[in-house]
C-alpha atoms as a PDB file:
ATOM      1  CA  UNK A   1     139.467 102.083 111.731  1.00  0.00           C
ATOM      2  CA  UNK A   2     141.578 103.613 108.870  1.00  0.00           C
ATOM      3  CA  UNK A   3     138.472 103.142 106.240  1.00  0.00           C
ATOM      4  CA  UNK A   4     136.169 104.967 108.868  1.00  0.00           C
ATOM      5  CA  UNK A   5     138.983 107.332 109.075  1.00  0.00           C
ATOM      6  CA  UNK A   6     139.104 107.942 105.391  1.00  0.00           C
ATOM      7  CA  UNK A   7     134.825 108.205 105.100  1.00  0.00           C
ATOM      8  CA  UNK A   8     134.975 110.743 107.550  1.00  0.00           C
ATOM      9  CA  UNK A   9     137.188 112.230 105.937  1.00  0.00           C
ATOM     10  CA  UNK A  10     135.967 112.079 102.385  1.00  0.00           C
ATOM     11  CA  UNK A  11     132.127 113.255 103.955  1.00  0.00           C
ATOM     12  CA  UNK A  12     133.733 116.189 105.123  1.00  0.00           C
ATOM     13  CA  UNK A  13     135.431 117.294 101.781  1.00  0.00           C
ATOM     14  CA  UNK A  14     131.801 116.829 100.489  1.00  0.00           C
ATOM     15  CA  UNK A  15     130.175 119.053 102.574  1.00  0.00           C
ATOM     16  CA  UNK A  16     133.219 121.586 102.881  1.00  0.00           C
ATOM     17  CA  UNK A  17     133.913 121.452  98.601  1.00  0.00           C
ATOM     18  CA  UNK A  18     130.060 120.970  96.949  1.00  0.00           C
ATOM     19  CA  UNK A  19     131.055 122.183  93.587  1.00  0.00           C
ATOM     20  CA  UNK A  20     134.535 120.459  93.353  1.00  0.00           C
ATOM     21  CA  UNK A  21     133.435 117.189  94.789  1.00  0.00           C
ATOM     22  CA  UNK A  22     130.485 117.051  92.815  1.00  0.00           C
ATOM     23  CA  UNK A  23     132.562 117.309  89.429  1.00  0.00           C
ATOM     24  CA  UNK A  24     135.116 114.825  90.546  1.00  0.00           C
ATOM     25  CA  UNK A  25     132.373 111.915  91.938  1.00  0.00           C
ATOM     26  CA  UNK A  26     130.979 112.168  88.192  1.00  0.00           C
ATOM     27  CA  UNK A  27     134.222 111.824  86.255  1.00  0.00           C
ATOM     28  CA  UNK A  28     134.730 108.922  89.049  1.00  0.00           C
ATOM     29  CA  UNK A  29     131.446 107.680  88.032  1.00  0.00           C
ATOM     30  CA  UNK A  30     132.090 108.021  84.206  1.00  0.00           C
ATOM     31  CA  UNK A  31     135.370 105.651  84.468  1.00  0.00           C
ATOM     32  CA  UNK A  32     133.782 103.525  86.480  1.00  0.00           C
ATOM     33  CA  UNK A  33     130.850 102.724  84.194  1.00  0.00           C
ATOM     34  CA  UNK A  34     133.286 103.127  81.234  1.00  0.00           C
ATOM     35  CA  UNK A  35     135.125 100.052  82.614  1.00  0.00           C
ATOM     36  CA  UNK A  36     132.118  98.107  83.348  1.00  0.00           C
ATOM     37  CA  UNK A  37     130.529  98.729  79.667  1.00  0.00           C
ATOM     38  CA  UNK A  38     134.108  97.978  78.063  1.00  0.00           C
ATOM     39  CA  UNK A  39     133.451  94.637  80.146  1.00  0.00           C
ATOM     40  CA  UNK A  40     130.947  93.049  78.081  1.00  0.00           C
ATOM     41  CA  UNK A  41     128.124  94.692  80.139  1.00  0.00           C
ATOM     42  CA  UNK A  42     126.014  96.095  76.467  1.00  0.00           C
ATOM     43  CA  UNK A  43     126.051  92.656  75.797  1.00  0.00           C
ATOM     44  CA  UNK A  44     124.891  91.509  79.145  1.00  0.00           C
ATOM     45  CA  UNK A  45     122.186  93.864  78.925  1.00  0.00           C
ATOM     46  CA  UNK A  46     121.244  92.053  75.414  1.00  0.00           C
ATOM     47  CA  UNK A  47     120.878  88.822  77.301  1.00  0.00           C
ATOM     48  CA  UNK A  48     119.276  90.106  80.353  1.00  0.00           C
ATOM     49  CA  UNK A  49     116.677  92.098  78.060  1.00  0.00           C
ATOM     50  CA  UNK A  50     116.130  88.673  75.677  1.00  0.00           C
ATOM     51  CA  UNK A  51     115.503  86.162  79.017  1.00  0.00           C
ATOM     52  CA  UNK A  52     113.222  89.628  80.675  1.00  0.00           C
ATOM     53  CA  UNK A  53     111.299  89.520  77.063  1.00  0.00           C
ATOM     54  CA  UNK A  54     110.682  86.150  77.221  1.00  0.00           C
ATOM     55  CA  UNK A  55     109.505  85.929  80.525  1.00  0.00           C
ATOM     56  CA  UNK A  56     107.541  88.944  80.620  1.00  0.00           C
ATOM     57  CA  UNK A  57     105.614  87.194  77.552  1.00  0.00           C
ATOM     58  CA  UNK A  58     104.635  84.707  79.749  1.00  0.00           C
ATOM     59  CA  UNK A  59     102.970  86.618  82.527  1.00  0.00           C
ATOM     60  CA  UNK A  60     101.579  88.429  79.969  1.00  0.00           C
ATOM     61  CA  UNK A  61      99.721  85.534  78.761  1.00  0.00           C
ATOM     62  CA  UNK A  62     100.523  81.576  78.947  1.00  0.00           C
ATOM     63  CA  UNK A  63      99.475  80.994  75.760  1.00  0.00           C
ATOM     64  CA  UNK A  64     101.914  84.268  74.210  1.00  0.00           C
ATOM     65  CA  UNK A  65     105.101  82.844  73.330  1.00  0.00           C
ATOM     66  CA  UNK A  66     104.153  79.643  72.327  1.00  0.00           C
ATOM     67  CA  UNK A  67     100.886  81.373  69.680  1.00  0.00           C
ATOM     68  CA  UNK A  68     100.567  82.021  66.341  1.00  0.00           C
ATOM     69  CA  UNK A  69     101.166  85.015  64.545  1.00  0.00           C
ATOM     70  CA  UNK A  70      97.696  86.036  63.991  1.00  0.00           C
ATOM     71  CA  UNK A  71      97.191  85.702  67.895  1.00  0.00           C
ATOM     72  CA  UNK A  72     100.129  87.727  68.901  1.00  0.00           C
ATOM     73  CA  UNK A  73      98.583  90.316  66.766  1.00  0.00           C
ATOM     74  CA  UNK A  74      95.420  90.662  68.382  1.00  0.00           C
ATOM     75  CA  UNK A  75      97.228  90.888  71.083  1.00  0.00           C
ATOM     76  CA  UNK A  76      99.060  93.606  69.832  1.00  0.00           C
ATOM     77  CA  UNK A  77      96.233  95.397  68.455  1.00  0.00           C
ATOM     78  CA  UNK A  78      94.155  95.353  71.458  1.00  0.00           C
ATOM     79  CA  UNK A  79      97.405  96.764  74.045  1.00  0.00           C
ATOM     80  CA  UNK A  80      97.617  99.381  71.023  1.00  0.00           C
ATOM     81  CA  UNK A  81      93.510 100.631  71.284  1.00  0.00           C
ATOM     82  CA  UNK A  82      93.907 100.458  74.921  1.00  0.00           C
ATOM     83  CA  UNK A  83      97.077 102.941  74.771  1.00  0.00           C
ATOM     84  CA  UNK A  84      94.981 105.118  72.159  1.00  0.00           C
ATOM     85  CA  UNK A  85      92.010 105.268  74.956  1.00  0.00           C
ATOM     86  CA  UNK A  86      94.331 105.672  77.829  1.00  0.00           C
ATOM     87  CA  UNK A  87      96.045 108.507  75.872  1.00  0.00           C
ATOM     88  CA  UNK A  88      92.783 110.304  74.966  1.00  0.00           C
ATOM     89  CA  UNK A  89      91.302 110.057  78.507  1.00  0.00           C
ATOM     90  CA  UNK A  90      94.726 111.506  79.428  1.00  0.00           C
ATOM     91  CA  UNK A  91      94.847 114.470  77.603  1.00  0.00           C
ATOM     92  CA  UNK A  92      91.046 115.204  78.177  1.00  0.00           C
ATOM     93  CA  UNK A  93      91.642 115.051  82.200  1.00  0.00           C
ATOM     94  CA  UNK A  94      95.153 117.324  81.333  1.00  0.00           C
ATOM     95  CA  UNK A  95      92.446 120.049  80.062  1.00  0.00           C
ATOM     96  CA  UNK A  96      89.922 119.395  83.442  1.00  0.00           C
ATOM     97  CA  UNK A  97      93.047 119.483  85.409  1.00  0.00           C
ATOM     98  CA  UNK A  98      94.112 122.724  83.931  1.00  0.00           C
ATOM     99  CA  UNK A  99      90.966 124.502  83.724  1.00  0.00           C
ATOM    100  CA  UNK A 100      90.439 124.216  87.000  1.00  0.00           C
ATOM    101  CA  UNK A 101      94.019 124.281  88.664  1.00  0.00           C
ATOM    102  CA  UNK A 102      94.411 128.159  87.056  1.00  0.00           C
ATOM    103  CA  UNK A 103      91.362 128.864  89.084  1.00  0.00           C
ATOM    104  CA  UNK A 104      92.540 127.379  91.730  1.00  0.00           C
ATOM    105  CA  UNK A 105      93.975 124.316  93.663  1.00  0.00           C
ATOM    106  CA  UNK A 106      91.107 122.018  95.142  1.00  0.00           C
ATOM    107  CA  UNK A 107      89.667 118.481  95.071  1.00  0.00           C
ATOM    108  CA  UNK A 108      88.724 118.779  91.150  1.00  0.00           C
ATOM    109  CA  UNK A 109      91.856 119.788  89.925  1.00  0.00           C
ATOM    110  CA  UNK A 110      93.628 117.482  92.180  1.00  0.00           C
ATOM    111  CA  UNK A 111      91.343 114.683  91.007  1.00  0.00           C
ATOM    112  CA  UNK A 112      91.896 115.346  87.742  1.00  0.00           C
ATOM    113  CA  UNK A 113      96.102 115.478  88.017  1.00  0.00           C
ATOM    114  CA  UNK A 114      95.632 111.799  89.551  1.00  0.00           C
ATOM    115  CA  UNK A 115      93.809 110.892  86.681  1.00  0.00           C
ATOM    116  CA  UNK A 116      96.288 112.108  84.362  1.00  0.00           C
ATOM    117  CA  UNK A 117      98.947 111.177  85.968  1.00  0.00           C
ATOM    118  CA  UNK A 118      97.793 107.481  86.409  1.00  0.00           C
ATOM    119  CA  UNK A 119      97.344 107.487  82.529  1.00  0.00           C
ATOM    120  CA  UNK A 120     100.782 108.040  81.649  1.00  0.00           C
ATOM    121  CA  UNK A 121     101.638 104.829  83.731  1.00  0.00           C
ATOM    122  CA  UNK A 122      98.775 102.754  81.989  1.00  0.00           C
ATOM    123  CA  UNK A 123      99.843 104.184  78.703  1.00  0.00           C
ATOM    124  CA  UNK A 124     103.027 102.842  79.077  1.00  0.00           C
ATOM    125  CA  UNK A 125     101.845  99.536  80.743  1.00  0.00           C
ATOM    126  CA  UNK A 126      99.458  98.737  77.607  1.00  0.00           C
ATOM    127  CA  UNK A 127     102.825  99.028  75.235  1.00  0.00           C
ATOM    128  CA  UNK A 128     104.460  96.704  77.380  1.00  0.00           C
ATOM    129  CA  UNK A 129     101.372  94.172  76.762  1.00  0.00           C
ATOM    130  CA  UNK A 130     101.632  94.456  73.500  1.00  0.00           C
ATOM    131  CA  UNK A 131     105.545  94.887  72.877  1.00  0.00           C
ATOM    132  CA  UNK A 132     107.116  93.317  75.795  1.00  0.00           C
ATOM    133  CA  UNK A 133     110.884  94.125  76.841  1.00  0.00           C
ATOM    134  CA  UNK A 134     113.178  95.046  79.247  1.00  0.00           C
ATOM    135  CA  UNK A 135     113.166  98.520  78.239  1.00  0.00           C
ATOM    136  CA  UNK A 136     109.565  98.668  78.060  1.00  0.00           C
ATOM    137  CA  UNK A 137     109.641  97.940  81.880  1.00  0.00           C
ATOM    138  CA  UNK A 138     112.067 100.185  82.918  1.00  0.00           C
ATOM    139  CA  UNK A 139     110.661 102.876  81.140  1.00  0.00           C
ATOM    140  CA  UNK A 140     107.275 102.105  83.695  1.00  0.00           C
ATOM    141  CA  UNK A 141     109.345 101.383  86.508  1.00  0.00           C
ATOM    142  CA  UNK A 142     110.872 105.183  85.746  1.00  0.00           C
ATOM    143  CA  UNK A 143     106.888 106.776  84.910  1.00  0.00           C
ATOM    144  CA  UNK A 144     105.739 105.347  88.459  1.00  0.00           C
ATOM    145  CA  UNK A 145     108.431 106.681  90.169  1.00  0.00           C
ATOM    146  CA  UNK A 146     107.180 110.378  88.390  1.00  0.00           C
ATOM    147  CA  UNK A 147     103.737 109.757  89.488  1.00  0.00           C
ATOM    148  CA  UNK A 148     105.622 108.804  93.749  1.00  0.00           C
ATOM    149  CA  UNK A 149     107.568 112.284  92.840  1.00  0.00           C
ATOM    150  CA  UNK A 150     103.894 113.989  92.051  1.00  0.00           C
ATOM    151  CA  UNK A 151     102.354 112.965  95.083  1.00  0.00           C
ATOM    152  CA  UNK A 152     105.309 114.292  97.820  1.00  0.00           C
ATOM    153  CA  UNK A 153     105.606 117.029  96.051  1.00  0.00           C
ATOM    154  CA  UNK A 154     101.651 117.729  96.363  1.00  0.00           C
ATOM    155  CA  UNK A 155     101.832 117.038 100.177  1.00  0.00           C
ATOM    156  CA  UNK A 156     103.853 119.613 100.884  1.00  0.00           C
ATOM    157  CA  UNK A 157     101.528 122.037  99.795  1.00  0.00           C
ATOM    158  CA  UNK A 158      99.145 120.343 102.707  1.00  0.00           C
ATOM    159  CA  UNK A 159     101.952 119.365 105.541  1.00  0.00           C
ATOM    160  CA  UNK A 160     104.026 122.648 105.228  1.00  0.00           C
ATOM    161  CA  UNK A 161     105.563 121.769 108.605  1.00  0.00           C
ATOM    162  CA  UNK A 162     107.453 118.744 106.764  1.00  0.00           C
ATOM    163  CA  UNK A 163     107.839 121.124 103.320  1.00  0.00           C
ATOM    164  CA  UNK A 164     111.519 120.057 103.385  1.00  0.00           C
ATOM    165  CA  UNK A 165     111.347 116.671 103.804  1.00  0.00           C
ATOM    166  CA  UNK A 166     108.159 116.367 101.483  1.00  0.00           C
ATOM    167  CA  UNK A 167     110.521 118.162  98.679  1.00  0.00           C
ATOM    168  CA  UNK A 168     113.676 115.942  98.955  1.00  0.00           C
ATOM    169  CA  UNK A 169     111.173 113.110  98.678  1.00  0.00           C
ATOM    170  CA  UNK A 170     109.937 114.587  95.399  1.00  0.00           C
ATOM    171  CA  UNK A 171     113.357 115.312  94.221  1.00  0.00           C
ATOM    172  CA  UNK A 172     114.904 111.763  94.859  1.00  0.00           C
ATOM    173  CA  UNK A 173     111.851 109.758  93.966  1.00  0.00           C
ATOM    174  CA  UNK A 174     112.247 111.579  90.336  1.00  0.00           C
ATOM    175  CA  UNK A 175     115.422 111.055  90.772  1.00  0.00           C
ATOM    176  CA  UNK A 176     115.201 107.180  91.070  1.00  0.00           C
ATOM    177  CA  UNK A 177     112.962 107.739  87.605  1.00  0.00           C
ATOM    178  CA  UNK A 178     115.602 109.066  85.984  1.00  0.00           C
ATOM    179  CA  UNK A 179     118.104 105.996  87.183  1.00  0.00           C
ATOM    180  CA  UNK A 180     115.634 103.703  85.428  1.00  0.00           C
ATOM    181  CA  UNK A 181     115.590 105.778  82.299  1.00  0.00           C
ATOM    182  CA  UNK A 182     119.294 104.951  82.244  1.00  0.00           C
ATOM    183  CA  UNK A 183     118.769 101.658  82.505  1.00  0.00           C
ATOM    184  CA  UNK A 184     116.109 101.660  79.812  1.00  0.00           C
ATOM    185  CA  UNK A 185     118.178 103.643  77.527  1.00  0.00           C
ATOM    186  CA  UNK A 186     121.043 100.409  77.977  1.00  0.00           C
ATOM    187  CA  UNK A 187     118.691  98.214  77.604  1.00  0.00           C
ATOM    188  CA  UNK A 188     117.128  99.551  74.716  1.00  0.00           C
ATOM    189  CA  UNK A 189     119.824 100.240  72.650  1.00  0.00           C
ATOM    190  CA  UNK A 190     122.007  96.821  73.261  1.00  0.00           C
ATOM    191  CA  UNK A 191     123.557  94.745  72.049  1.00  0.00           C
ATOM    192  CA  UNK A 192     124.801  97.759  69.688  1.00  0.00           C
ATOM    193  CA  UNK A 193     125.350  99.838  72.661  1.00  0.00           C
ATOM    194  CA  UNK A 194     128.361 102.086  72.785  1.00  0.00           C
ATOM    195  CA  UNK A 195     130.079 103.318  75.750  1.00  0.00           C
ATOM    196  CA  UNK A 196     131.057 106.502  73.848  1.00  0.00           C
ATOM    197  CA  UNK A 197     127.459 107.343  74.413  1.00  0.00           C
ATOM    198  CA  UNK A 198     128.496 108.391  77.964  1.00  0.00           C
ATOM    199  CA  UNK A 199     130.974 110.723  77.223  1.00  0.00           C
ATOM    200  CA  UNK A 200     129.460 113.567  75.592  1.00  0.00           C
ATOM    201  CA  UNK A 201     126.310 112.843  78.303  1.00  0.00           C
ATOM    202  CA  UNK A 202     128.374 113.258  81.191  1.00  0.00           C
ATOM    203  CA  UNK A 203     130.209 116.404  79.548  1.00  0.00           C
ATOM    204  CA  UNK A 204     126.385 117.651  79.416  1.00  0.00           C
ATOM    205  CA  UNK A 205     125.595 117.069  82.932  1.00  0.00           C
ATOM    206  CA  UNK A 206     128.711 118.633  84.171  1.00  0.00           C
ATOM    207  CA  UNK A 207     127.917 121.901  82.326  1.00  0.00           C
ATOM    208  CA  UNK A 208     124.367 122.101  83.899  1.00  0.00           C
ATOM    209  CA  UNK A 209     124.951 121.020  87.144  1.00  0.00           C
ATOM    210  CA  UNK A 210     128.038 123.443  87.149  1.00  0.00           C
ATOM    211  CA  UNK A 211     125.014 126.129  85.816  1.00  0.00           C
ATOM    212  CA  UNK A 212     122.667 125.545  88.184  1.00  0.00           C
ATOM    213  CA  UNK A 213     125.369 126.295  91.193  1.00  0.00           C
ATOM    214  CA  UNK A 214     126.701 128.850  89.856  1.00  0.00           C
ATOM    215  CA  UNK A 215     123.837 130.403  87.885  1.00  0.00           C
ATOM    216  CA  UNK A 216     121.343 131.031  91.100  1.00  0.00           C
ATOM    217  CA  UNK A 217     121.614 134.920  90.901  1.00  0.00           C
ATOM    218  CA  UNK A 218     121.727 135.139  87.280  1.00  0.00           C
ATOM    219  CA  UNK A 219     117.862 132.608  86.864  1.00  0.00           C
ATOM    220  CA  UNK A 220     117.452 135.254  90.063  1.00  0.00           C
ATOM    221  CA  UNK A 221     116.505 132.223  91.859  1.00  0.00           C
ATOM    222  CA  UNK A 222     117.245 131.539  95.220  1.00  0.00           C
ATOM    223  CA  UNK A 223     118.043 127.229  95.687  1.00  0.00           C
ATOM    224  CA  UNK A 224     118.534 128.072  99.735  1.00  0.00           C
ATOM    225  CA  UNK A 225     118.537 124.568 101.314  1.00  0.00           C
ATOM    226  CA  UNK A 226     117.969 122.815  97.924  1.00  0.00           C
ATOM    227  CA  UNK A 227     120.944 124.332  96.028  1.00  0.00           C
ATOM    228  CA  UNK A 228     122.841 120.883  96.379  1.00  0.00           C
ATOM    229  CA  UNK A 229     119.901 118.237  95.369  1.00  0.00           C
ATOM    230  CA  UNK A 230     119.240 120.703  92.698  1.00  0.00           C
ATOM    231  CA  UNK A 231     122.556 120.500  91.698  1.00  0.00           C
ATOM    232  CA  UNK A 232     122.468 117.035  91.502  1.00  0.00           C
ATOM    233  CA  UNK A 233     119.190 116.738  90.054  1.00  0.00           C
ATOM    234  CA  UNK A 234     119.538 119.506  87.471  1.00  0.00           C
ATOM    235  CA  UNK A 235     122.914 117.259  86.118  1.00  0.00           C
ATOM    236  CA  UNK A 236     121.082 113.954  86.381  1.00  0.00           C
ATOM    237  CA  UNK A 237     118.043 115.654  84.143  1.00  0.00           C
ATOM    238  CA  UNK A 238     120.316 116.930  81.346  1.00  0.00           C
ATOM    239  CA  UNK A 239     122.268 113.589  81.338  1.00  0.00           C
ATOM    240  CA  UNK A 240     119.853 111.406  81.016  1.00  0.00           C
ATOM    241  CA  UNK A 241     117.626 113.596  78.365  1.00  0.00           C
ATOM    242  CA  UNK A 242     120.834 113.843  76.064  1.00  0.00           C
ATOM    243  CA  UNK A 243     122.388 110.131  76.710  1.00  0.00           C
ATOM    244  CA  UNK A 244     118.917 108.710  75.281  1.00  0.00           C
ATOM    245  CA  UNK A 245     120.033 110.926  72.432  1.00  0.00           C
ATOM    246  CA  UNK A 246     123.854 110.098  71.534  1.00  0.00           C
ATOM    247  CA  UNK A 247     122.747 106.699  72.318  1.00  0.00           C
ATOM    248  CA  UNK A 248     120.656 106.892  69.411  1.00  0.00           C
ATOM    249  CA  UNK A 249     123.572 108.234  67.545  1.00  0.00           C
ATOM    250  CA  UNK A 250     126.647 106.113  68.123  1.00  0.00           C
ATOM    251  CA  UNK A 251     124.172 102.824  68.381  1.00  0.00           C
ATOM    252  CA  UNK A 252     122.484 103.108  64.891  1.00  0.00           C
ATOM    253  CA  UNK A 253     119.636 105.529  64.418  1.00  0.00           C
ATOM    254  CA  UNK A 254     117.343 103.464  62.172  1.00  0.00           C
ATOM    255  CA  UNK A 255     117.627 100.926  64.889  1.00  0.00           C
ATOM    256  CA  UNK A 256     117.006 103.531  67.724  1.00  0.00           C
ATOM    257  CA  UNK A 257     114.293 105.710  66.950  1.00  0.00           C
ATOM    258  CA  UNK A 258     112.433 104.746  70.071  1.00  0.00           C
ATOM    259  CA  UNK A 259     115.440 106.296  72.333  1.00  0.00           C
ATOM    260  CA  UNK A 260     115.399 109.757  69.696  1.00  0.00           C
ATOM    261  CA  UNK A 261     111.677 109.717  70.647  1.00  0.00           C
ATOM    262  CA  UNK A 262     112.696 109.696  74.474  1.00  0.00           C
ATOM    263  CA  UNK A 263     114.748 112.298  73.915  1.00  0.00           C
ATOM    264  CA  UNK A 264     111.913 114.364  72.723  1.00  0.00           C
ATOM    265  CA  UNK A 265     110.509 113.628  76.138  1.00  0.00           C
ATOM    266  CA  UNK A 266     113.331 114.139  77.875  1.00  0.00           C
ATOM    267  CA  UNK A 267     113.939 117.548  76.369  1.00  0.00           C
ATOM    268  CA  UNK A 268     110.018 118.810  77.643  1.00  0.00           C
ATOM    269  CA  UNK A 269     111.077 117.096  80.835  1.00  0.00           C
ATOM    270  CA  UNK A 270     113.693 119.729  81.260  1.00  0.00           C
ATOM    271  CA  UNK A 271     111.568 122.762  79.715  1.00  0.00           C
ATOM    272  CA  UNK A 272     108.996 121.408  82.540  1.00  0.00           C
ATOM    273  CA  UNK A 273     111.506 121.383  85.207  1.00  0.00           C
ATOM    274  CA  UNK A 274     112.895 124.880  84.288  1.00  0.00           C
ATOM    275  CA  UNK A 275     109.560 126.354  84.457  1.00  0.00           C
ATOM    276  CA  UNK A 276     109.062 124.834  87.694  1.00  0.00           C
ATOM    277  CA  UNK A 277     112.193 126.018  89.296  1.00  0.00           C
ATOM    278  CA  UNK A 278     111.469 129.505  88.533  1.00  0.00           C
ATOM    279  CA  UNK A 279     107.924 128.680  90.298  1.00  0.00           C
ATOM    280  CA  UNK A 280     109.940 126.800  93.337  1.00  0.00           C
ATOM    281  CA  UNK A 281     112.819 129.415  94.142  1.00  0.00           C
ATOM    282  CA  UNK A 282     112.022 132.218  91.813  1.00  0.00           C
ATOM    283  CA  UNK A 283     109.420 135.093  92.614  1.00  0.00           C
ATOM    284  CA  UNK A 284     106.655 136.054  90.556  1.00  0.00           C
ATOM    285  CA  UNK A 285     106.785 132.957  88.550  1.00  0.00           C
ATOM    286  CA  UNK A 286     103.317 131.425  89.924  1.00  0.00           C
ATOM    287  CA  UNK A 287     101.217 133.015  87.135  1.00  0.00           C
ATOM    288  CA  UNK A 288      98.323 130.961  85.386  1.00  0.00           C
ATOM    289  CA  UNK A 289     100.707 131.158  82.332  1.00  0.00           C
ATOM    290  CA  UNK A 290     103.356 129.332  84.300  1.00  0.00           C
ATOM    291  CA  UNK A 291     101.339 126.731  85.619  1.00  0.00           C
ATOM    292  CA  UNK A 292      99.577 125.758  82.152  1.00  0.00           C
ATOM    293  CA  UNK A 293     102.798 125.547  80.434  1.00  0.00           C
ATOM    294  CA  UNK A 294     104.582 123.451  83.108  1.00  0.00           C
ATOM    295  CA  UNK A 295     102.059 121.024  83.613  1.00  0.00           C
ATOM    296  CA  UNK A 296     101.648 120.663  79.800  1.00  0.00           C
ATOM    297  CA  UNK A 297     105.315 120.264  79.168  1.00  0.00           C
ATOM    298  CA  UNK A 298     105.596 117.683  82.239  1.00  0.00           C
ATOM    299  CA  UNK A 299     103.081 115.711  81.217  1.00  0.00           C
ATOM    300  CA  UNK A 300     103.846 115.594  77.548  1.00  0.00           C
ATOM    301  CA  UNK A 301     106.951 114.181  78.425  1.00  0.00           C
ATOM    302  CA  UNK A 302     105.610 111.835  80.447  1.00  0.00           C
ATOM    303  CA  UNK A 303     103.314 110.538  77.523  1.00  0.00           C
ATOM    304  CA  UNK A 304     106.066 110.890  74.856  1.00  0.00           C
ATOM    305  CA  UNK A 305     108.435 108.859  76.965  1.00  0.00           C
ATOM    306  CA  UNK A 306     105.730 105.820  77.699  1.00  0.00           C
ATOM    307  CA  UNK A 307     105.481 106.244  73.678  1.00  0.00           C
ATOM    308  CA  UNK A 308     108.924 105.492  73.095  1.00  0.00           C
ATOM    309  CA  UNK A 309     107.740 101.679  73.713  1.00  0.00           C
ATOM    310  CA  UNK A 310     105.905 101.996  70.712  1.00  0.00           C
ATOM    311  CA  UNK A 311     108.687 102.283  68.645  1.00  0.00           C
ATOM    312  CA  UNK A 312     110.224  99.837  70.037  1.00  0.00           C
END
């Protein structure tokens, strides 16, 4: 009774105290994870990503783990044309996409966004053929989640009676991309992982997520019913974009480069969502000019990010 008590309680205080309650359940979550990673978990990770490696080599093909060199590198060569088609299809079907999306939205341009947007999954799955890992997986596991954020999103435009619903969807399914991204960042960088990583990330996200509250007038947007997932979101974006950087840092550079490429990715990811924000819950911000660059910045980041396997 006394722990319903207390939800109730603390549910209340988040709906009554947005701002304050969002700043204190991330320094909650920063100690928590702090304790977890001093715990052994970066080299948990390590283990978890060897035994995922190893097993992912072996749905990839029986025959994988157990063949030569000289076969694992036809292997590799072949996952590395099929990336270099998938990209090129990909940014061809970008252009159709765009050409005919400034005209106007219809079944070509949304044929084409499919297109594209399935090739920055494939792009990423043919890296993980050819350089499996556990951060290779959760980096697709985060890109498929984009393309489940695309398609709610999309809806909305044809369902405007469940616009709200259809937008929450969006935000939380990129939002569940971004959790994955995490993971992948972890993953990727262990077992030289360090936990200090997380406190200049976390500092980050405060900073925007306190921005986007309190900077609504000032963007002269207007959040309305969103203010609070965007809130969330907007922290969540920054963090994760500049944790797959310090990551980089504190864990060894030479070592990382595939997690200072995601952070290229991550950084159009945010110029993307900026854009789009302004297009969202800003006025006037609909132009052709804003619709080309956000859809070139999104899905560069998209492709960058799947590339990160490569440098894996």
């Amino acid at each position: 009774m006394a722990a319903t008590t207390r939800g109730i309680l603390f549910s209340h205080f988040l709906l009554q105290r947005p701002a304050q309650s969002t700043l204190k359940l991330i320094i909650f979550i920063y100690y928590t994870l702090l304790i977890l990673l001093k715990s052994n978990l970066s080299q948990g990770a390590y283990l978890f990503n060897e035994f995922f490696t190893k097993s992912m080599e072996k749905t990839i093909n029986i025959c994988y783990y157990k063949s030569n060199k000289k076969q694992r590198r036809i292997i590799m060569d072949t996952s590395l044309i099929l990336y270099t088609c998938t990209l090129l299809v990909g940014f061809l079907s970008l252009g159709a996409f765009l050409f005919f999306r400034v005209k106007k939205t219809d079944v070509k341009s949304l044929m084409f966004k499919a297109i594209t947007s399935v090739m920055f999954i494939l792009t990423g799955v043919f890296l993980t053929i050819g350089k499996p890992s556990l951060y290779a997986g959760l980096i697709v596991a985060g890109l498929t989640c984009g393309i489940l954020g695309d398609i709610w999103l999309d809806m909305k435009f044809m369902y405007r009676q469940d616009e709200k619903f259809l937008t929450n969807a969006g935000f939380i399914s990129f939002a569940f991309g971004h959790f994955f991204y995490t993971a992948a960042i972890i993953a990727g960088a262990a077992p030289s992982f360090k936990a200090i990583s997380l406190l200049p990330s976390l500092a980050v996200a405060v900073l925007a997520a306190l921005a986007v509250y309190f900077g609504e007038k000032l963007m002269k947007l207007n959040y309305g019913s969103y203010k609070m997932i965007s809130t969330l979101y907007g922290g969540l974006l920054f963090f994760v974009t500049v944790f797959g950087l310090f990551s980089c840092i504190f864990s060894g550079f030479s070592e990382n480069i595939h997690l200072f490429v995601f952070f290229i990715g991550g950084v159009l990811f945010v110029i993307s969502d900026l854009i789009l924000s302004g297009t969202y819950f800003g006025k006037g911000k609909n132009r052709p000019v804003d619709i080309v660059t956000n859809h070139i910045s999104y899905y560069l980041a998209q492709f960058v990010i799947a590339s990160s396997i490569l440098f894996m």
